[in-house]
C-alpha atoms as a PDB file:
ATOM      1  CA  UNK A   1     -28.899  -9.342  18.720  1.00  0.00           C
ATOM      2  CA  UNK A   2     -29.779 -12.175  21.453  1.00  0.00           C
ATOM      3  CA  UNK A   3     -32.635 -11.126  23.239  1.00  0.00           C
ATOM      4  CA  UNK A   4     -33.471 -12.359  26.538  1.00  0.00           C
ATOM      5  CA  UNK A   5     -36.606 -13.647  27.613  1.00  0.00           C
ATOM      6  CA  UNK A   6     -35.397 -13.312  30.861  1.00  0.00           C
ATOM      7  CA  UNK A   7     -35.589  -9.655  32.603  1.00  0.00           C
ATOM      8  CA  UNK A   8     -33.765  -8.749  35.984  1.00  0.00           C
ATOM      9  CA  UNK A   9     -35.417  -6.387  38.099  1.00  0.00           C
ATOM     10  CA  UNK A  10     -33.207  -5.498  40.711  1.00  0.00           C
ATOM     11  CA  UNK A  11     -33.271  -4.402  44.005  1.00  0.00           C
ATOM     12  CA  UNK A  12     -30.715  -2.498  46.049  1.00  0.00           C
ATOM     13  CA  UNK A  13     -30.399  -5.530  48.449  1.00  0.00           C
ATOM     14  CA  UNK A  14     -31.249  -7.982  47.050  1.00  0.00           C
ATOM     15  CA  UNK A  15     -28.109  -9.206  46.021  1.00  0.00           C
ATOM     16  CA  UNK A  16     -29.247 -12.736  44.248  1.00  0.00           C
ATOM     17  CA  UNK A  17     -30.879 -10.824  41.318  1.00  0.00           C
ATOM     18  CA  UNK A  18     -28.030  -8.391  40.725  1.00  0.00           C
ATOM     19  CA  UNK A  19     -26.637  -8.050  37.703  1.00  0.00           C
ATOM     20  CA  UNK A  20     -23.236  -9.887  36.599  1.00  0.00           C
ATOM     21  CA  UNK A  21     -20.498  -8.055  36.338  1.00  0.00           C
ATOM     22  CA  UNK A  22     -17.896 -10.431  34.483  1.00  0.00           C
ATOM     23  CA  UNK A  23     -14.195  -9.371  34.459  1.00  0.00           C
ATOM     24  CA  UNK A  24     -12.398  -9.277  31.480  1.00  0.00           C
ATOM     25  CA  UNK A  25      -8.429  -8.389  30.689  1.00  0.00           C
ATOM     26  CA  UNK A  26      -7.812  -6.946  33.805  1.00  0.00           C
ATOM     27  CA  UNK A  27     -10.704  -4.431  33.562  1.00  0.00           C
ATOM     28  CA  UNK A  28     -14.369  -4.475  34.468  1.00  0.00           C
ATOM     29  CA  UNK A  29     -16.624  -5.738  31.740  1.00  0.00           C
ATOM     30  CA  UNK A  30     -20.397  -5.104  32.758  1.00  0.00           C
ATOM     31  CA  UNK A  31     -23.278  -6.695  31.523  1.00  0.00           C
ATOM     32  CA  UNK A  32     -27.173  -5.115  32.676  1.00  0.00           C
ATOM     33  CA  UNK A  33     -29.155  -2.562  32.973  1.00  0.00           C
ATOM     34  CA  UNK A  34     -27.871   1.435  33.432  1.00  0.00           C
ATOM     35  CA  UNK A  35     -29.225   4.285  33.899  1.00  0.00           C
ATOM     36  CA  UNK A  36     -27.237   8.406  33.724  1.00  0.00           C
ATOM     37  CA  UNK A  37     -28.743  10.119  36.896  1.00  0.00           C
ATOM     38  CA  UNK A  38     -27.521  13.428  37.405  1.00  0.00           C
ATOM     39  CA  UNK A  39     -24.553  12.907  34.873  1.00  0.00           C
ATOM     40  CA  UNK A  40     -23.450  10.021  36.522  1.00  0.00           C
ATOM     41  CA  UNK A  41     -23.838   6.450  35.215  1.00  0.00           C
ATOM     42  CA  UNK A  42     -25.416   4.171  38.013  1.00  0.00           C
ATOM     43  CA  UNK A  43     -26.898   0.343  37.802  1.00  0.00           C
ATOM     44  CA  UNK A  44     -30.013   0.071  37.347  1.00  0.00           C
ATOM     45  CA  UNK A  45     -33.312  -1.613  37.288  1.00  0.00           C
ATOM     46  CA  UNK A  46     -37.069  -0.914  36.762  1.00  0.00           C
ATOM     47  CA  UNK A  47     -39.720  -1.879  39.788  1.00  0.00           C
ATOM     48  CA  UNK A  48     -43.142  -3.031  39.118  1.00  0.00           C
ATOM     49  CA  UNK A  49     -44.661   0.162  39.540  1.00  0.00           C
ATOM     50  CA  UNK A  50     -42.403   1.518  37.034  1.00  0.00           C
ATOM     51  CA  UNK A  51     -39.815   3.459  39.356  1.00  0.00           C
ATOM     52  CA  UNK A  52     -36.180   3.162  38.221  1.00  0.00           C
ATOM     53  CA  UNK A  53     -34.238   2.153  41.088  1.00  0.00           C
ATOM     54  CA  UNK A  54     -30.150   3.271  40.904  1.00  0.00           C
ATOM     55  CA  UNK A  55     -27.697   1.585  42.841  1.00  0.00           C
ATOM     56  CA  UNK A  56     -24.208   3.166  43.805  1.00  0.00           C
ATOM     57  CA  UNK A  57     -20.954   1.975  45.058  1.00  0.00           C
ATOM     58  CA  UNK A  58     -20.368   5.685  46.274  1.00  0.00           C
ATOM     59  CA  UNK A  59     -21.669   6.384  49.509  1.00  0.00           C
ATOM     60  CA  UNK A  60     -21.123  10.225  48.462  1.00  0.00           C
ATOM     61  CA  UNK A  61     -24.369   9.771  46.481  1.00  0.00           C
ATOM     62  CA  UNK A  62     -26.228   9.988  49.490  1.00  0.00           C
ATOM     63  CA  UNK A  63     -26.107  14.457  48.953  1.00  0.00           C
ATOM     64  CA  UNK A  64     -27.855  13.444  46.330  1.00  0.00           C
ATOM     65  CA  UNK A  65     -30.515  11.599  47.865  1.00  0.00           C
ATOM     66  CA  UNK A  66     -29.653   8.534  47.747  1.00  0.00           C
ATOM     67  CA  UNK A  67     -30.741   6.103  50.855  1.00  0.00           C
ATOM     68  CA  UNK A  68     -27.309   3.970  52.407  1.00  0.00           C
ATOM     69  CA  UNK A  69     -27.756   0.311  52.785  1.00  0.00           C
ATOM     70  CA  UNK A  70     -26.396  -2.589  54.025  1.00  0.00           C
ATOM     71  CA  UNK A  71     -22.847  -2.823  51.705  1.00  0.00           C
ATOM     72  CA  UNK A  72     -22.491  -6.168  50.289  1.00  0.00           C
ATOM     73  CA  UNK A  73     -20.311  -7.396  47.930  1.00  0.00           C
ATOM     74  CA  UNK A  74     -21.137  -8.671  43.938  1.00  0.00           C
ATOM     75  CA  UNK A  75     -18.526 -11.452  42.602  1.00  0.00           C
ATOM     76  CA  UNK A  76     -15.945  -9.906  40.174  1.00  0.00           C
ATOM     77  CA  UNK A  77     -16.519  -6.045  41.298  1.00  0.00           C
ATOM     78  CA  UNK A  78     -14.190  -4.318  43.756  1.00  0.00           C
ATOM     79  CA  UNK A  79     -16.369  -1.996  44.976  1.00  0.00           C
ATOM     80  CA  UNK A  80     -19.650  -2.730  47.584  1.00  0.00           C
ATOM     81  CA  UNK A  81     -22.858  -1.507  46.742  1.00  0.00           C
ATOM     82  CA  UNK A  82     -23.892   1.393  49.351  1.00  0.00           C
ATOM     83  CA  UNK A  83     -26.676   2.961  48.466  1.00  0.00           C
ATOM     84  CA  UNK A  84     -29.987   3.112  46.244  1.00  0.00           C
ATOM     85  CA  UNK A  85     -32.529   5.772  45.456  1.00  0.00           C
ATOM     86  CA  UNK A  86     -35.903   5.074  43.561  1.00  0.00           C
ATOM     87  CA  UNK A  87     -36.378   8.045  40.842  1.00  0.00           C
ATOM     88  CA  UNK A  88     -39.218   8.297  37.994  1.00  0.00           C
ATOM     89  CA  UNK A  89     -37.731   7.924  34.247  1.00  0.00           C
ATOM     90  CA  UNK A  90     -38.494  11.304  33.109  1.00  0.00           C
ATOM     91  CA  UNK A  91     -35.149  11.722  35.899  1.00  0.00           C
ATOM     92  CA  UNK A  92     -33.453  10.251  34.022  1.00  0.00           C
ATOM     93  CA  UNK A  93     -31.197  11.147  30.726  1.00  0.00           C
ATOM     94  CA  UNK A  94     -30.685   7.779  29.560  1.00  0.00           C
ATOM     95  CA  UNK A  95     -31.484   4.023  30.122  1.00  0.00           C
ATOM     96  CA  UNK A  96     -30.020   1.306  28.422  1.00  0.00           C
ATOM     97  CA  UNK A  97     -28.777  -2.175  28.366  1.00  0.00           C
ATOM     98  CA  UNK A  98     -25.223  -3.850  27.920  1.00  0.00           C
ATOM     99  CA  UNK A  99     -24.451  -7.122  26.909  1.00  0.00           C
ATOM    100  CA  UNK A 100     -21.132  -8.893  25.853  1.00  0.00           C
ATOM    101  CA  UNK A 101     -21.275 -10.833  22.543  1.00  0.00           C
ATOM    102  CA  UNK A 102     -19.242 -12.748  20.785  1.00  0.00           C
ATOM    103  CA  UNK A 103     -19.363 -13.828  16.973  1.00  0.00           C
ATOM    104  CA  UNK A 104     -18.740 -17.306  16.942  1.00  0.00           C
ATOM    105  CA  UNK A 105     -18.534 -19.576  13.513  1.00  0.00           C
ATOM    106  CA  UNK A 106     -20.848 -16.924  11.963  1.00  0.00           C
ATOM    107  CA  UNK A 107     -23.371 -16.551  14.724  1.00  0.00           C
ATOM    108  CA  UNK A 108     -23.548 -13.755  17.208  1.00  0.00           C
ATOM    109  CA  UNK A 109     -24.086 -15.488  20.855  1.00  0.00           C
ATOM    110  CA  UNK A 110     -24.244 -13.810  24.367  1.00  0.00           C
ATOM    111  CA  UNK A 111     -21.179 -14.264  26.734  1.00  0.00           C
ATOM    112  CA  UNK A 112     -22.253 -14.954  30.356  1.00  0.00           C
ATOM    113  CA  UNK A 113     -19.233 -15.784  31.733  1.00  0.00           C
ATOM    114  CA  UNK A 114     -15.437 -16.107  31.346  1.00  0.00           C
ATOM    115  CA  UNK A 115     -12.020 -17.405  32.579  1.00  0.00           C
ATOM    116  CA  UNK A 116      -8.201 -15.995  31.298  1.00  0.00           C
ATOM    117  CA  UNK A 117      -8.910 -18.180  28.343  1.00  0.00           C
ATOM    118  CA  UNK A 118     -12.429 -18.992  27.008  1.00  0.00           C
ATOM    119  CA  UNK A 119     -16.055 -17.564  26.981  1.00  0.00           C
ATOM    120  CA  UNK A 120     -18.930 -19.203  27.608  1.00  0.00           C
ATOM    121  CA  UNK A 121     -21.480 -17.896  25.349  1.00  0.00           C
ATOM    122  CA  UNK A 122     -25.199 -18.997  25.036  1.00  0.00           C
ATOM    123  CA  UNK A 123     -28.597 -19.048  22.851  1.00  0.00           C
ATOM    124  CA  UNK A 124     -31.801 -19.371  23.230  1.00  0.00           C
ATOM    125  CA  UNK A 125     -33.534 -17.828  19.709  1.00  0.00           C
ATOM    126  CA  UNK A 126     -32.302 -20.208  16.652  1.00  0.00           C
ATOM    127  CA  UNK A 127     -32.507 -23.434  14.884  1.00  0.00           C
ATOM    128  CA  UNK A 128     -31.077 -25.768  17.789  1.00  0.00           C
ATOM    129  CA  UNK A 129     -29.527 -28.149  15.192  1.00  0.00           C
ATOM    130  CA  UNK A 130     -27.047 -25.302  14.312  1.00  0.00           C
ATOM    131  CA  UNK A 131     -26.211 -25.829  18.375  1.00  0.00           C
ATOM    132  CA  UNK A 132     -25.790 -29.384  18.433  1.00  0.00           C
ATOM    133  CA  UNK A 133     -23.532 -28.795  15.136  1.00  0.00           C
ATOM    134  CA  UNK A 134     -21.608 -26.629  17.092  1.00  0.00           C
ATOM    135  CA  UNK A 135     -20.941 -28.695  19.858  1.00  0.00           C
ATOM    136  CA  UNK A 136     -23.811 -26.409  22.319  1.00  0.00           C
ATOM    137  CA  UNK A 137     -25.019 -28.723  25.165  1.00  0.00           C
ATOM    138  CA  UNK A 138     -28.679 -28.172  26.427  1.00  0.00           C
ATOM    139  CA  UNK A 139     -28.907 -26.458  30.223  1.00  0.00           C
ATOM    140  CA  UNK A 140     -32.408 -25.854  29.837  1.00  0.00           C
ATOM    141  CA  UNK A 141     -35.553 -25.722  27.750  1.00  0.00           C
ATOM    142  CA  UNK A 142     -34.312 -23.850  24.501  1.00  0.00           C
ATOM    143  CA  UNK A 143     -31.073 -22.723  26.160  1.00  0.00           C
ATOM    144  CA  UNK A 144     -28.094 -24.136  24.378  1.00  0.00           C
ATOM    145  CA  UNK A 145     -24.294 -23.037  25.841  1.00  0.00           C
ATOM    146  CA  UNK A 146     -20.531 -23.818  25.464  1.00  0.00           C
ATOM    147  CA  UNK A 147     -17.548 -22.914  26.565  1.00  0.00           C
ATOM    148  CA  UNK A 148     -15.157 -21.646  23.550  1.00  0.00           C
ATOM    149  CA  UNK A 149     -11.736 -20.108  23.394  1.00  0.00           C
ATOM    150  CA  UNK A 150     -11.810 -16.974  23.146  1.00  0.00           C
ATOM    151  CA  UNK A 151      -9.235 -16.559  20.443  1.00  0.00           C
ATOM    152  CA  UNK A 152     -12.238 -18.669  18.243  1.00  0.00           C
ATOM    153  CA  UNK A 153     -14.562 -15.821  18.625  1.00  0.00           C
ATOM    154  CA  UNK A 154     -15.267 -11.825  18.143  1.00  0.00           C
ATOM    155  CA  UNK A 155     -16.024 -10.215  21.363  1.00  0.00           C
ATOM    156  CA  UNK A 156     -18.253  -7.125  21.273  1.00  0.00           C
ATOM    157  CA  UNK A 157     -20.213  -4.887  23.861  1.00  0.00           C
ATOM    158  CA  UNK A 158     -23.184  -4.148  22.525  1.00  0.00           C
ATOM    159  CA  UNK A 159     -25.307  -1.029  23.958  1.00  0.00           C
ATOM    160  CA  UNK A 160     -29.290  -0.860  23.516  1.00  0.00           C
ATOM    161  CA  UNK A 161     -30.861   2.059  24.922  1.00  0.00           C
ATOM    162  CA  UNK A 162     -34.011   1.138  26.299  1.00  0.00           C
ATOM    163  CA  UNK A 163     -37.669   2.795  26.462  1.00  0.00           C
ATOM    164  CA  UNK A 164     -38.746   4.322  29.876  1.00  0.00           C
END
């Protein structure tokens, strides 16, 4: 599995670190970090001091503590996020991470984003000559990506629960 050297910690409103949510055949596919509060599956993130901050598009939450802010919109989800609450893990039931991948010419890539059609899936662990042979163009230091149709590829959503 890709692992990224790149953690968001997110923040009720701070809406430029939230996670994507991508959509995919007519449905929701989600990508990030979750947390089961209560039952209920909420987005999630962990704060510096180790709090694990939910985030929920039902303003109902709030009987259960949860403090209303400012709604705003993320791009590809219906619903606005309404509300947050901070809680400590032990809170919590479970905590885990989801990521969309896609096995593409024998190698298992990350998909950040998509259209009807293709995927764009990208790297950053690897021999970077296997990239180039596969057509990846460099965005970054050590990040190769490409867009691929998706009918070239395996999708997956792969679920790693994560330590509190």
């Amino acid at each position: 599995m890709i692992k990224s050297n790149i953690k968001q910690r997110l923040e009720c409103l701070d809406i430029n670190k939230l996670e994507k949510l991508i959509w995919k055949r007519g449905r929701f596919m989600k990508d990030g970090e979750f947390a089961i509060y209560l039952g209920k599956e909420y987005s999630a993130g962990k704060t510096k001091e180790g709090k694990i901050v939910l985030r929920s598009t039902d303003i109902e939450d709030v009987k259960n503590g949860f403090e209303p802010c400012k709604p705003f919109n993320i791009k590809y989800i219906q619903d606005k996020i309404v509300c947050f609450k901070y809680v400590n893990s032990s809170e919590i039931t479970e905590y885990y991470i989801i990521r969309s991948m896609a096995i593409y010419k024998g190698f298992e890539f990350e998909v950040v984003e998509e259209t009807e059609d293709k995927l764009s899936i990208v790297t950053m662990i690897g021999d970077y000559r296997d990239w180039v042979r596969l057509g990846m163009k460099s965005i970054d230091i050590g990040v190769y990506q490409k867009w691929i149709n998706k009918n070239e590829a395996e999708v997956k959503i792969v679920k790693e629960n994560l330590k509190l």
